[in-house]
Protein backbone atom coordinates (compact mmCIF):
# COMPACT_ATOMS: atom_id res chain seq x y z
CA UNK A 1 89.03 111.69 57.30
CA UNK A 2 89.50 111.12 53.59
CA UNK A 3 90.00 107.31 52.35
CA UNK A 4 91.23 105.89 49.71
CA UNK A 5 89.61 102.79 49.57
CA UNK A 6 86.53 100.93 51.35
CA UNK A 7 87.17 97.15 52.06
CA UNK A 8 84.67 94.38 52.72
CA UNK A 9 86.41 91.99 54.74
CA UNK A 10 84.12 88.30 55.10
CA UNK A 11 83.09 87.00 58.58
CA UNK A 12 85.02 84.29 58.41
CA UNK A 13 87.27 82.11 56.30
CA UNK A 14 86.64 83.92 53.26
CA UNK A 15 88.44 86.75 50.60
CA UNK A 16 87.80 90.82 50.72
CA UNK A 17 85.94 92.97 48.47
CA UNK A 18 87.40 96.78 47.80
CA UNK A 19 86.38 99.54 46.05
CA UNK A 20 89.25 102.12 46.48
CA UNK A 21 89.65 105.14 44.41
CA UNK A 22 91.62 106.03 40.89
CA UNK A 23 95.07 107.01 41.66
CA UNK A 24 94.44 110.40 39.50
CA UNK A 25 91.69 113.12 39.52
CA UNK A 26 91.38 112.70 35.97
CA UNK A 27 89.69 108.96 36.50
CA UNK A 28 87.56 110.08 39.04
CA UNK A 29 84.23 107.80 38.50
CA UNK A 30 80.65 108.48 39.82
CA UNK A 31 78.68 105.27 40.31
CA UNK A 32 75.07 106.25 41.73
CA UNK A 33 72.48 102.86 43.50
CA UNK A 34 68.78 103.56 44.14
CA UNK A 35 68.01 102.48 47.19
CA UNK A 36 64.94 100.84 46.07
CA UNK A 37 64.15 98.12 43.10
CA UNK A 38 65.39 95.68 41.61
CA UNK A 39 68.35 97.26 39.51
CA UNK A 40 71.05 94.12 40.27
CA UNK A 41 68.28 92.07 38.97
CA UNK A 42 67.15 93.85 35.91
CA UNK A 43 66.25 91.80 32.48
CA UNK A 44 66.67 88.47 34.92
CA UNK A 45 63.66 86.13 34.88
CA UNK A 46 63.05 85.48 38.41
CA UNK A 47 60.23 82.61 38.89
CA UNK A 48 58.68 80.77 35.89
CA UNK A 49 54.87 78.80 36.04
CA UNK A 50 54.05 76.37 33.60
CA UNK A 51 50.81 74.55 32.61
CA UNK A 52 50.55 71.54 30.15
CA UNK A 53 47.95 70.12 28.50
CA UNK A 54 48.82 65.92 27.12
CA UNK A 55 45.18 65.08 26.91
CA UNK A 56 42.53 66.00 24.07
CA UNK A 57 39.38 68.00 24.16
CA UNK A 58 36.75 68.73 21.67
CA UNK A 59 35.25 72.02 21.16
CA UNK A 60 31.82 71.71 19.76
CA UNK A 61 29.92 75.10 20.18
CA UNK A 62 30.99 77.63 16.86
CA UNK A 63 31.63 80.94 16.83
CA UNK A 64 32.57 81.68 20.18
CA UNK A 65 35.94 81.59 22.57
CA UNK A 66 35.91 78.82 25.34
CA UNK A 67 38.68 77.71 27.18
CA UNK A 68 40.94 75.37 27.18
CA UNK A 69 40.91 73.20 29.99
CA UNK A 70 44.42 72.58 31.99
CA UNK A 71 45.97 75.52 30.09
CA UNK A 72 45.54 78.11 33.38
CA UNK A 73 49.12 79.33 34.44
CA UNK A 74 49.19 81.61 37.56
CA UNK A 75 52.09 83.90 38.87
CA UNK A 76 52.53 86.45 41.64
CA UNK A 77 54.32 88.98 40.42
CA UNK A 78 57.39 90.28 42.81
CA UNK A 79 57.48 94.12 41.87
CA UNK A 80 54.31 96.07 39.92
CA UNK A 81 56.84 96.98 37.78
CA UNK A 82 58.01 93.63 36.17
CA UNK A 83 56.73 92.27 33.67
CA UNK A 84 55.69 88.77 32.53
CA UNK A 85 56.71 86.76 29.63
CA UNK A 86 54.06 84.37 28.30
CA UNK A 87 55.10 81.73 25.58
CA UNK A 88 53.82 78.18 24.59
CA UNK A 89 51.91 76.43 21.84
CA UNK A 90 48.84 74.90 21.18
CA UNK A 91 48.17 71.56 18.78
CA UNK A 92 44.73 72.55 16.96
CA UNK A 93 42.98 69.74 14.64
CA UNK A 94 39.61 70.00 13.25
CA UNK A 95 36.95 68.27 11.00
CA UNK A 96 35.76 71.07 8.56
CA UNK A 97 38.21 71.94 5.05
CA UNK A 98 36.16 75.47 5.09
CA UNK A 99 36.82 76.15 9.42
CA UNK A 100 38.94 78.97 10.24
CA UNK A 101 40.08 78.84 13.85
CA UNK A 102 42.32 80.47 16.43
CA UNK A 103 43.09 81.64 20.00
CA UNK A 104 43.21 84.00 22.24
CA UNK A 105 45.28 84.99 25.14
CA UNK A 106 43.50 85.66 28.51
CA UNK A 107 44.72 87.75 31.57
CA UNK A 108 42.77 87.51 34.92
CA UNK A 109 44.08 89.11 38.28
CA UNK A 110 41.55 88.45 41.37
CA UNK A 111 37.73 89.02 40.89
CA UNK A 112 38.49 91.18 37.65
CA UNK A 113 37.24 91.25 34.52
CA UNK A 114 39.11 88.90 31.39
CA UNK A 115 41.81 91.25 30.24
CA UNK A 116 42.84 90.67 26.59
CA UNK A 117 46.32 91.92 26.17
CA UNK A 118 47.35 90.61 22.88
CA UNK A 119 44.86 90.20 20.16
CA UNK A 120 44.23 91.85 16.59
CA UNK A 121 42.82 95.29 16.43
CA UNK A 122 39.22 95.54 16.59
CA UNK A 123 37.47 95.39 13.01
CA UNK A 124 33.57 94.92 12.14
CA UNK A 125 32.59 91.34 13.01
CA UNK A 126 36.00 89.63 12.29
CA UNK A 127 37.23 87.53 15.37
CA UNK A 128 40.41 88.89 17.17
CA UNK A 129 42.69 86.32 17.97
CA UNK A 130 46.06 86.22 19.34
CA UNK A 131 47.47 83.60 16.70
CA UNK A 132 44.94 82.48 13.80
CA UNK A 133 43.07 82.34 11.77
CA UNK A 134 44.23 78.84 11.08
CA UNK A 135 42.98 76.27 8.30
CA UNK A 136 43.59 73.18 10.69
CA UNK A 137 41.97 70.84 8.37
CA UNK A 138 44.48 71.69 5.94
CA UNK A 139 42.65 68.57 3.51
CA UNK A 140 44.40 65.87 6.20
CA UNK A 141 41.61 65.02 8.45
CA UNK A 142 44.95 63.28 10.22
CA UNK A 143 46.37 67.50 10.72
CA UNK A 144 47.21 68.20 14.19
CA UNK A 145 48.74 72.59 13.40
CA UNK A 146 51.03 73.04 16.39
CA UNK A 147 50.46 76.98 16.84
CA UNK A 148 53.18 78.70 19.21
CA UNK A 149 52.53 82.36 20.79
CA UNK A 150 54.70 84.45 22.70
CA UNK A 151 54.08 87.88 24.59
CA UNK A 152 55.60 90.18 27.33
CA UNK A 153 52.84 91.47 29.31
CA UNK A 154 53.00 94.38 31.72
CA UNK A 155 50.52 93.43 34.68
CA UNK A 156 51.31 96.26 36.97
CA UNK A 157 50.63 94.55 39.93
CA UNK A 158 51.79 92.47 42.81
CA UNK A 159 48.38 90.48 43.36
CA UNK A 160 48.52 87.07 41.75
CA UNK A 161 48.18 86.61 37.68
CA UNK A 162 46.61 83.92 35.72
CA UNK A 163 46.93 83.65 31.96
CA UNK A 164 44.70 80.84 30.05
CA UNK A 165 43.88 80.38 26.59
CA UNK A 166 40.36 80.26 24.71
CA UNK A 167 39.88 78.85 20.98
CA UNK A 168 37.64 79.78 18.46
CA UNK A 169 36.01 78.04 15.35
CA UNK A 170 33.56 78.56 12.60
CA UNK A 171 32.41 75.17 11.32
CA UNK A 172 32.25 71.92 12.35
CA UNK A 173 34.59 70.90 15.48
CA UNK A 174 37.76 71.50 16.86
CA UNK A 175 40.34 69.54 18.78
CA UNK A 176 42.82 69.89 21.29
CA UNK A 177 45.85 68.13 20.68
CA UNK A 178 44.56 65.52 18.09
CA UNK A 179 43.61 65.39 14.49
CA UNK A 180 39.62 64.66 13.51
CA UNK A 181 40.22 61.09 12.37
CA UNK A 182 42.68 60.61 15.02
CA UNK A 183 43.51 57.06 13.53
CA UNK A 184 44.88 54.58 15.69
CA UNK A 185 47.77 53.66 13.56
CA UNK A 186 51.65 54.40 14.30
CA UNK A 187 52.54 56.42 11.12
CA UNK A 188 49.93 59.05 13.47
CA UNK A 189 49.66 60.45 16.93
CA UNK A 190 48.70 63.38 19.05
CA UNK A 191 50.04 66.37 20.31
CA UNK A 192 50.49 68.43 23.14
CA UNK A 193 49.79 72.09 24.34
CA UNK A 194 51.74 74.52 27.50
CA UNK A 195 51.79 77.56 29.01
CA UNK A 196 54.50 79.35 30.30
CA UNK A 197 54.89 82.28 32.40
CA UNK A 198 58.05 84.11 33.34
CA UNK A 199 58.67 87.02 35.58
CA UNK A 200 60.93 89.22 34.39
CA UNK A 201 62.97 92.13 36.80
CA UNK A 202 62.27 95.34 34.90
């Protein structure tokens, strides 16, 4: 039997919903659902993670990436084939007018290796950072360079994701959310760092 319309009627004390057909054969519509996916929910962010960082660290050791500690954000993504939305900042001070420093985004899922899904091309010796190089001494030795990032990264899996960040430096130290002199005065202050991560329905 042929119908004009279907009607959704609620289990109780509620409207209807009805899809009925156009009135001529000229209108006639095709609307076509997968039956798999998330295609009601696609561009929508569905969880978010944060991490945040209020207190400083000092980063001695030159010339190589260590992490920052507190800035790990983990999230389990819903579908392989959403993707994730990482975005924060990070308040970078340091005590040398000639340093040159930056960061790097990190991506670990399980037991694997550090995957590095946003940095500079490879070139020679230079460093490949996500955002930097950076002159954070900037001739203030009271310079606290709030440095945001953002990136949507395509994980391709369901298994839980963490994202951290590393810094880098070529002469004398670096900080984490405070200047080098870091003078206990109220004209200055220090700073503070996050992480966030967003699933997003593809």
């Amino acid at each position: 039997k042929t119908m004009s319309s279907i009607k959704l009627t609620a289990d109780s004390g509620g409207g209807t919903f009805e899809i009925k057909a156009p009135a001529s054969s000229g209108n006639t519509r095709v609307l076509t659902l997968p039956d798999t996916g998330n295609y009601i929910l696609g561009g929508r962010v569905l969880q978010v993670a944060q991490a945040t960082k209020t207190d400083t660290q000092t980063q001695t050791s030159l010339n190589t990436f260590l992490a920052v500690t507190g800035m790990t954000v983990s999230i389990t993504p819903s579908s392989s084939s959403n993707k994730i939305l990482v975005q924060g900042k990070v308040g970078i001070g340091g005590s040398s007018e000639t340093d040159r420093s930056g960061f790097r985004l990190v991506r670990m899922v399980g037991g694997a290796s550090d995957v590095y899904p946003f940095v500079a091309d490879a070139a020679s010796n230079r460093a490949r950072f996500t955002s930097g190089p950076t002159g954070s001494y900037n001739q203030f030795v009271n310079t606290v360079v709030e440095t945001p990032f953002f990136f949507l990264d395509s994980p391709s899996t369901t298994s839980a994701v963490s994202y951290k960040i590393e810094c880098y430096h070529a002469a004398g130290n670096l900080f984490i959310n405070r200047s080098s002199e870091d003078q206990d005065s109220a004209n200055n202050g220090r700073g503070t760092s996050i992480i966030v991560a967003m699933e997003v329905a593809a």
